[in-house]
Protein backbone atom coordinates (compact mmCIF):
# COMPACT_ATOMS: atom_id res chain seq x y z
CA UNK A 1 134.32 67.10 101.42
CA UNK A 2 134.80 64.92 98.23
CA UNK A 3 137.89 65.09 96.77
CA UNK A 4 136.52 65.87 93.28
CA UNK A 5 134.62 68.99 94.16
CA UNK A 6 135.25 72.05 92.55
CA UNK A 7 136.92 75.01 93.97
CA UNK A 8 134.66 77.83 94.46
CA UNK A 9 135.12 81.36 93.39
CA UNK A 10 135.79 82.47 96.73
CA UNK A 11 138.35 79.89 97.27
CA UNK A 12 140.04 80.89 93.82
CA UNK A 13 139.99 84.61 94.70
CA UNK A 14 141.65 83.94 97.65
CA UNK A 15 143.77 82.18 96.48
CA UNK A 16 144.84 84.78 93.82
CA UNK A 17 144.86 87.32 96.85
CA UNK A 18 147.23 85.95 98.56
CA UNK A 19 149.54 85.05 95.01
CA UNK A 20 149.31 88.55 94.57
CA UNK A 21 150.86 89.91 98.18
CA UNK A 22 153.48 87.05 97.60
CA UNK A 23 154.35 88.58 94.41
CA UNK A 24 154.77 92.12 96.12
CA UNK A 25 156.43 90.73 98.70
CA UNK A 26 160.19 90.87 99.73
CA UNK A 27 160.74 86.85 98.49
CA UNK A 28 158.58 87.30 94.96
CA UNK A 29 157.50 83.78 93.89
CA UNK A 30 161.17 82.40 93.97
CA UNK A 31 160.25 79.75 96.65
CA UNK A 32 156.30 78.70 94.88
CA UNK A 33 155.54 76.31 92.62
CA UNK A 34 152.36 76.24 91.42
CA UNK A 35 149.91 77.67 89.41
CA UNK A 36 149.93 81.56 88.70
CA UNK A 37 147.21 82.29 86.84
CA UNK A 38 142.93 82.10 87.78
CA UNK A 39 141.80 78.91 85.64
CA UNK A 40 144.18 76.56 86.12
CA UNK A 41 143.14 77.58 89.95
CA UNK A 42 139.61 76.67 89.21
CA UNK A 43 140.37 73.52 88.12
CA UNK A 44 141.34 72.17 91.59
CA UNK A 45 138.99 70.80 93.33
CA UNK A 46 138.01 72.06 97.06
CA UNK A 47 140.72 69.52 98.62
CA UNK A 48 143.41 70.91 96.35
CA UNK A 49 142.69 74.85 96.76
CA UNK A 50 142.34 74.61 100.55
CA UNK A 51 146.38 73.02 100.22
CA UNK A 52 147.24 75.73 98.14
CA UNK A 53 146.05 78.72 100.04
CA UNK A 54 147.26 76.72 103.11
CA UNK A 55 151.13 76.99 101.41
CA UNK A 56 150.55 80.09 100.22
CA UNK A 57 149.55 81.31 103.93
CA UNK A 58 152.91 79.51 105.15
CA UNK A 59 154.83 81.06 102.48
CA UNK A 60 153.84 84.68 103.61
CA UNK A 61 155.57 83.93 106.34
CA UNK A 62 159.13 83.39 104.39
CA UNK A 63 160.78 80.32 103.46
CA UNK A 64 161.97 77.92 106.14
């Protein structure tokens, strides 16, 4: 997977699925740092997205 690849619109939707239960969850978006909002999602590429989603995931689980 090339580092430069676009995110795809699945990736980015899941991506903003998962920002969104964070959000209604008990710990809100005090612990994340990133990017809140669809395009400046789809600007990562596929290497980038898959880390985000990946912290996200870990995040749903609470901070450490």
């Amino acid at each position: 997977m090339s580092q430069h690849t676009p995110a795809t619109e699945a990736q980015v939707n899941y991506a903003m699925k998962l920002l969104a239960e964070l959000e209604d969850s008990d710990f809100g978006l005090e612990f994340y740092q990133g990017p809140t909002d669809r395009n400046a999602m789809a600007a990562y590429s596929k290497l980038e997205i898959s880390t985000l989603i990946q912290s996200l995931k870990d995040l749903q689980d609470g901070p450490c």
